[in-house]
Protein backbone atom coordinates (compact mmCIF):
# COMPACT_ATOMS: atom_id res chain seq x y z
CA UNK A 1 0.00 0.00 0.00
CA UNK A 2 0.92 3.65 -0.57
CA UNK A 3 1.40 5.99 1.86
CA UNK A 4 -1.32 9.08 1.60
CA UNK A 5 0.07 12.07 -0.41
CA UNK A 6 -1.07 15.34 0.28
CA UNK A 7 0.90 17.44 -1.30
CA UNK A 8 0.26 19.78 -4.20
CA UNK A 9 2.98 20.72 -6.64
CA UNK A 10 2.97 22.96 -9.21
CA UNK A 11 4.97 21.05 -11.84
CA UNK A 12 3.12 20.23 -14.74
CA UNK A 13 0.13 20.80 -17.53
CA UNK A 14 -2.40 18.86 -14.48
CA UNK A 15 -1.71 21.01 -12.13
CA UNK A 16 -4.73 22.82 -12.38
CA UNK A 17 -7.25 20.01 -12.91
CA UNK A 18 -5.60 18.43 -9.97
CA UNK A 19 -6.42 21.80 -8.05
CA UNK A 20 -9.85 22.06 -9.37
CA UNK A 21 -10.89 18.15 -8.44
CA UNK A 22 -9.10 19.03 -4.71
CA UNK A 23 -11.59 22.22 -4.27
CA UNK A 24 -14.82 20.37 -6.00
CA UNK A 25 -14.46 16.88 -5.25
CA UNK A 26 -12.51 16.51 -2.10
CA UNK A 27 -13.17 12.70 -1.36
CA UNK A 28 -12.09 11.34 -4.66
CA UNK A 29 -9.36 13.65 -4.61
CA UNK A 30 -8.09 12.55 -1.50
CA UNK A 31 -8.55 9.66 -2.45
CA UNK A 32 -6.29 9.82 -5.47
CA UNK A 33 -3.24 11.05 -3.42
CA UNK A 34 -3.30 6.16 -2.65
CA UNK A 35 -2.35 5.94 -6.41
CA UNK A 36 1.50 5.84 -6.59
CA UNK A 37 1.94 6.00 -10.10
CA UNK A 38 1.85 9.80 -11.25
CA UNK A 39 0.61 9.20 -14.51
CA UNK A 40 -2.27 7.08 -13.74
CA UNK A 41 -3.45 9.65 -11.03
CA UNK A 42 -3.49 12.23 -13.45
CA UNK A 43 -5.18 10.39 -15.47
CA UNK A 44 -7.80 9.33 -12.66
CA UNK A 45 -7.78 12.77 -11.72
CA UNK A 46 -8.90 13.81 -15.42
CA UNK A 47 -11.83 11.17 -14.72
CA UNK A 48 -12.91 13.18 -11.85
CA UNK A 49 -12.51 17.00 -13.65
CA UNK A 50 -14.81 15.21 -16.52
CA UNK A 51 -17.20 13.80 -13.94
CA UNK A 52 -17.48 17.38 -11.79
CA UNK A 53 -18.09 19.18 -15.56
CA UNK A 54 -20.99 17.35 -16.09
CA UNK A 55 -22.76 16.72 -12.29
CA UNK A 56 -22.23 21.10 -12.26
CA UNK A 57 -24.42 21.71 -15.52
CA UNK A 58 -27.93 21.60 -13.71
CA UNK A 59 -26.74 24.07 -10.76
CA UNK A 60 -25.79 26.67 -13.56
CA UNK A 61 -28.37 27.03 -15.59
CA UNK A 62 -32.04 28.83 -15.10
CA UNK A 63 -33.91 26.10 -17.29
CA UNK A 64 -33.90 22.48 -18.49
CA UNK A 65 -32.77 23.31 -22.00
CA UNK A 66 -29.73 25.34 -21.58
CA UNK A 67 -28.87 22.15 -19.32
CA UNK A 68 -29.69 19.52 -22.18
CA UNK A 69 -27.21 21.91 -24.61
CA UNK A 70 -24.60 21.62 -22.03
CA UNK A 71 -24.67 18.16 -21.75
CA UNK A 72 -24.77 17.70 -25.37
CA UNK A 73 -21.67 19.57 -26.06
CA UNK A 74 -19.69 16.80 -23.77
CA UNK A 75 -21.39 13.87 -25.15
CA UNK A 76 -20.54 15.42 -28.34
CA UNK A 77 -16.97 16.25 -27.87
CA UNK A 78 -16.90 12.52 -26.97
CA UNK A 79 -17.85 11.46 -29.80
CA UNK A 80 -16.01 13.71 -32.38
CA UNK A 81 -12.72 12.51 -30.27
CA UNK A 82 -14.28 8.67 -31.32
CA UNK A 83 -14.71 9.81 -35.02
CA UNK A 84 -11.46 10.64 -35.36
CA UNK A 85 -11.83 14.48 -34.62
CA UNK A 86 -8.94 16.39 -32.68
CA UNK A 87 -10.12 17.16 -29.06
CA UNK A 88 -12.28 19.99 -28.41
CA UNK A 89 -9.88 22.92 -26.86
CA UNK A 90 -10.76 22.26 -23.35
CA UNK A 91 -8.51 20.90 -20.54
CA UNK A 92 -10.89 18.21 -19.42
CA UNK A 93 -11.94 17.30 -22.57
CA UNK A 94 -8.15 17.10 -24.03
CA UNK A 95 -7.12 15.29 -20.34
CA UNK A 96 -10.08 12.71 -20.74
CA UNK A 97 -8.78 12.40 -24.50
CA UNK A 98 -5.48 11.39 -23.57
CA UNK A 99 -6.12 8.79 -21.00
CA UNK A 100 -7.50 6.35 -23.33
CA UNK A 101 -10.71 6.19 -21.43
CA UNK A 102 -13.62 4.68 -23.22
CA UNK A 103 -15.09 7.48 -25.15
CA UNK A 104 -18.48 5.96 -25.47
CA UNK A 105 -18.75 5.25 -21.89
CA UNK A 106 -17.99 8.79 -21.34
CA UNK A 107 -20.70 9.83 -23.78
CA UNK A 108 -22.87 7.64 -22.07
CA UNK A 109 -21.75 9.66 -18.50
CA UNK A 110 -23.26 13.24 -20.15
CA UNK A 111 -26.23 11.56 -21.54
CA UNK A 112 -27.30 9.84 -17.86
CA UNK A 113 -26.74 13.49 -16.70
CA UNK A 114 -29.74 14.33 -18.25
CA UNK A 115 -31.58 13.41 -15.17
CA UNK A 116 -30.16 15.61 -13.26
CA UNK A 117 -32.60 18.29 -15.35
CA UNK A 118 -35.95 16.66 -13.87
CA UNK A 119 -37.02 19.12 -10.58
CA UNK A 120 -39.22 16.45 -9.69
CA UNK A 121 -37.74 13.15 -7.12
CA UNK A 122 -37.17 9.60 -8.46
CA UNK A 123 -40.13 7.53 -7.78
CA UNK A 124 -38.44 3.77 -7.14
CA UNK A 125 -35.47 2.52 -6.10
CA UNK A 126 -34.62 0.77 -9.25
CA UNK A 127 -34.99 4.18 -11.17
CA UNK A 128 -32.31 5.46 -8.00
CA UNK A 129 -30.19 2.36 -8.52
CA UNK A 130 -30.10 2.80 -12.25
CA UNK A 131 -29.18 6.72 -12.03
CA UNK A 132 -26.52 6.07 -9.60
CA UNK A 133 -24.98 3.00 -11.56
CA UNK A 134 -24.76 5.60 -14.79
CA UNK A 135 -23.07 8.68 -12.59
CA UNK A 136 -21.21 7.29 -9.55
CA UNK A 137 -20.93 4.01 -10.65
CA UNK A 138 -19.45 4.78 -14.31
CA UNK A 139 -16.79 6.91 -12.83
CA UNK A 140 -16.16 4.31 -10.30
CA UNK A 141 -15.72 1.81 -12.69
CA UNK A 142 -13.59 3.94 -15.24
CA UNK A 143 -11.36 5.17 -12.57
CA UNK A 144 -10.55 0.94 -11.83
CA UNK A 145 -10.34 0.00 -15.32
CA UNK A 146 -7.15 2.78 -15.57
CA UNK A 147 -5.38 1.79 -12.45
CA UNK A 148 -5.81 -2.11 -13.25
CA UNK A 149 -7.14 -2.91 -16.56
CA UNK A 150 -7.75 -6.50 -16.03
CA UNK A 151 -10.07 -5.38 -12.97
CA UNK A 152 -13.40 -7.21 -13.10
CA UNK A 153 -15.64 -3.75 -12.76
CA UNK A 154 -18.52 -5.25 -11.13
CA UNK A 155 -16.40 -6.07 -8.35
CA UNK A 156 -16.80 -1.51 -7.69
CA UNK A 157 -20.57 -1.59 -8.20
CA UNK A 158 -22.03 -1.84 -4.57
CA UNK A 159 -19.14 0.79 -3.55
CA UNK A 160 -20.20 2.63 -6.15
CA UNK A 161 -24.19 2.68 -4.85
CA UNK A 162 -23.16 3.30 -1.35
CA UNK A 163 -20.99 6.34 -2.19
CA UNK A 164 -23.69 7.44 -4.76
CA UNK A 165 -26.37 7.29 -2.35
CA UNK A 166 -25.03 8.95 0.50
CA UNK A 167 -24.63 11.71 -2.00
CA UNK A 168 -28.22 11.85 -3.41
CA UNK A 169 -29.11 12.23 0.40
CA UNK A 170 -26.21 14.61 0.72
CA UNK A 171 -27.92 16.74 -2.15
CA UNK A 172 -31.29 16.41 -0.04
CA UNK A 173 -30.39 18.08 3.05
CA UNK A 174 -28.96 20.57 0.55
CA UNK A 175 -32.12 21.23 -0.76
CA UNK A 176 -32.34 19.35 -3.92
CA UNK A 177 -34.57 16.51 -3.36
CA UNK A 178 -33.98 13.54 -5.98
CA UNK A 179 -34.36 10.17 -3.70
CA UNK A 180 -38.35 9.10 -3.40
CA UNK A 181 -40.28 11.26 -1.49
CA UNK A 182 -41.12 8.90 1.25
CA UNK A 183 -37.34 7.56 1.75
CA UNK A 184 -36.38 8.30 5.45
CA UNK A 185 -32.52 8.85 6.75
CA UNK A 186 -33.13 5.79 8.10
CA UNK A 187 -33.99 4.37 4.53
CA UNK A 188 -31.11 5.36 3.05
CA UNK A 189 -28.76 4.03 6.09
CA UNK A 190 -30.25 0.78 5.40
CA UNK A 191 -29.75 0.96 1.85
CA UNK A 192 -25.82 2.15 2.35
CA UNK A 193 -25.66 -0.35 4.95
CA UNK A 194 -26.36 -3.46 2.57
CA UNK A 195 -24.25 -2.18 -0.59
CA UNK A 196 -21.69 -1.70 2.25
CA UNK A 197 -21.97 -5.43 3.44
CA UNK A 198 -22.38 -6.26 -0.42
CA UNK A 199 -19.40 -4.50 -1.61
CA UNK A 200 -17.07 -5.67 1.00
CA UNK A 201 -17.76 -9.03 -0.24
CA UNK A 202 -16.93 -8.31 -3.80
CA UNK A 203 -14.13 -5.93 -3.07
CA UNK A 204 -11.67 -9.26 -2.21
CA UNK A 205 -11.48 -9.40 -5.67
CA UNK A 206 -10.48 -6.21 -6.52
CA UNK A 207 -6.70 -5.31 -7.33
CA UNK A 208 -4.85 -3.91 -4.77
CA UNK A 209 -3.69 -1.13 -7.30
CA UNK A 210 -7.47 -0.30 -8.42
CA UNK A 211 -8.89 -0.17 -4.68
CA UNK A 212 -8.05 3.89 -4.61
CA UNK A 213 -10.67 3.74 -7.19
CA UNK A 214 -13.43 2.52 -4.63
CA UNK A 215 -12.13 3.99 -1.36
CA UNK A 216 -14.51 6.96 -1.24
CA UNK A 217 -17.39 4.05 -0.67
CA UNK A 218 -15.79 4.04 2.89
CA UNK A 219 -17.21 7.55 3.66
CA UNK A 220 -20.84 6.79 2.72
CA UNK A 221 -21.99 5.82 6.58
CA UNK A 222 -20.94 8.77 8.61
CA UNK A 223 -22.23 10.75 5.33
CA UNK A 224 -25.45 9.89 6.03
CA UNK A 225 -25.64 9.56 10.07
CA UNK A 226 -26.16 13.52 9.99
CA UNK A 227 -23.05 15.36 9.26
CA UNK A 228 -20.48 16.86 7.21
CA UNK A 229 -16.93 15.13 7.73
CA UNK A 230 -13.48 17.13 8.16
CA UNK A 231 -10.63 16.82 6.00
CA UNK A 232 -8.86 14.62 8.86
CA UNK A 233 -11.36 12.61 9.29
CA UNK A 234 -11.82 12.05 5.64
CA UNK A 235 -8.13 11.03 5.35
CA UNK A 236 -8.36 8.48 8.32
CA UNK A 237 -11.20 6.52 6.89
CA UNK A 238 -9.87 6.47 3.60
CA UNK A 239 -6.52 5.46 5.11
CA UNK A 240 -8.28 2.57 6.97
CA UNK A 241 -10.02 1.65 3.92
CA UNK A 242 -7.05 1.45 1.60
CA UNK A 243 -5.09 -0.66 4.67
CA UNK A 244 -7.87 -2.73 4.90
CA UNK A 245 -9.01 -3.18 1.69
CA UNK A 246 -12.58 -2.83 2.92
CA UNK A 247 -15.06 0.14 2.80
């Protein structure tokens, strides 16, 4: 296992997606710092930059179809990069480019972002399940397919729905209601619970060098018992969690 990194040179062109994943996305980036090889966290870290570009659209615009345009123009520059087209001028876009991720899966990323446009909640849990398998889950499963390409994916995908829906009930005491209406806390504890039990089963499996890719899944029980975690306390869990190999 690596030792946690947190520090933050300036010494290259992704520096500043690096910076802008640390502000935005502080558990992935932290995260990230368990990934020895500088390249593939870069790379990884790209994954993340593309991931906060698209989750942002619907907070910045005033109506659903300025959102859909948005999200078209990623989808889009994914697949002009898959046609053969230079990359759009855009650091993400050019980052994602030259990792060699998937371009169709990152198409597929904007496109399941088009959810995010609907004001109104999801009404079952497989419609939850199957949002949070398209956002959280894709980028977990990209961001283990780049550290360990032989990684069998599925072993991410209950991390994945525990870390995805401790968000979704993040984003509710924020004000932006998108579980079912009549889910409790104690619902969604249950829920995070299980994919918890679940994904410590599955996570034997996973490479030790693609585990970084899964360790945020270790935050997703204190996220939902009621409050916000510190930066320490953030860097202890994931510590545990990459010692342990367990989330």
């Amino acid at each position: 296992m690596t030792t946690l990194d947190i520090t933050h040179r300036n010494d290259g062109p992704d520096t500043d997606l690096d910076a802008l994943v640390r502000r935005v996305d502080p558990d992935r980036w932290l995260a990230s710092r368990f990934i020895a090889d500088p390249k593939a966290r870069a790379d990884v870290i790209a994954l993340y930059a593309f991931n906060y570009e698209l989750a942002r659209v619907a907070g910045g615009v005033s109506n659903a179809l300025m959102g859909e345009i948005r999200l078209t123009w990623w989808r889009e520059a994914m697949d002009e990069i898959a046609a053969g087209q230079p990359a759009r001028k855009h650091p993400t876009v050019e980052a994602v480019a030259a990792a060699g991720y998937p371009l169709s899966a990152l198409a597929e990323m904007a496109e399941a972002r088009m959810a995010d446009l609907e004001a109104a909640p999801f009404d079952t849990e497989g419609e939850v399940l199957a949002y949070v398998d398209a956002t959280a889950g894709a980028v977990m499963m990209l961001a283990a397919w780049r550290l360990d390409p032989k990684a069998d994916l599925h072993a991410v995908q209950d991390a994945a729905r525990a870390y995805g829906l401790a968000g979704l009930w993040r984003l509710k005491r924020a004000g932006v209601q998108r579980l079912p209406a009549d889910w409790t806390g104690a619902d969604v504890r249950r829920r995070v619970d299980a994919a918890r039990a679940k994904a410590n089963a599955a996570l034997k499996t996973l490479p030790v060098a693609a585990f970084p890719a899964a360790a945020p899944a270790a935050l997703a029980r204190a996220q939902t018992r009621g409050r916000e975690l510190g930066e320490l306390e953030t860097r202890a869990r994931l510590t545990w969690a990459v010692a342990t190999g367990r989330v």
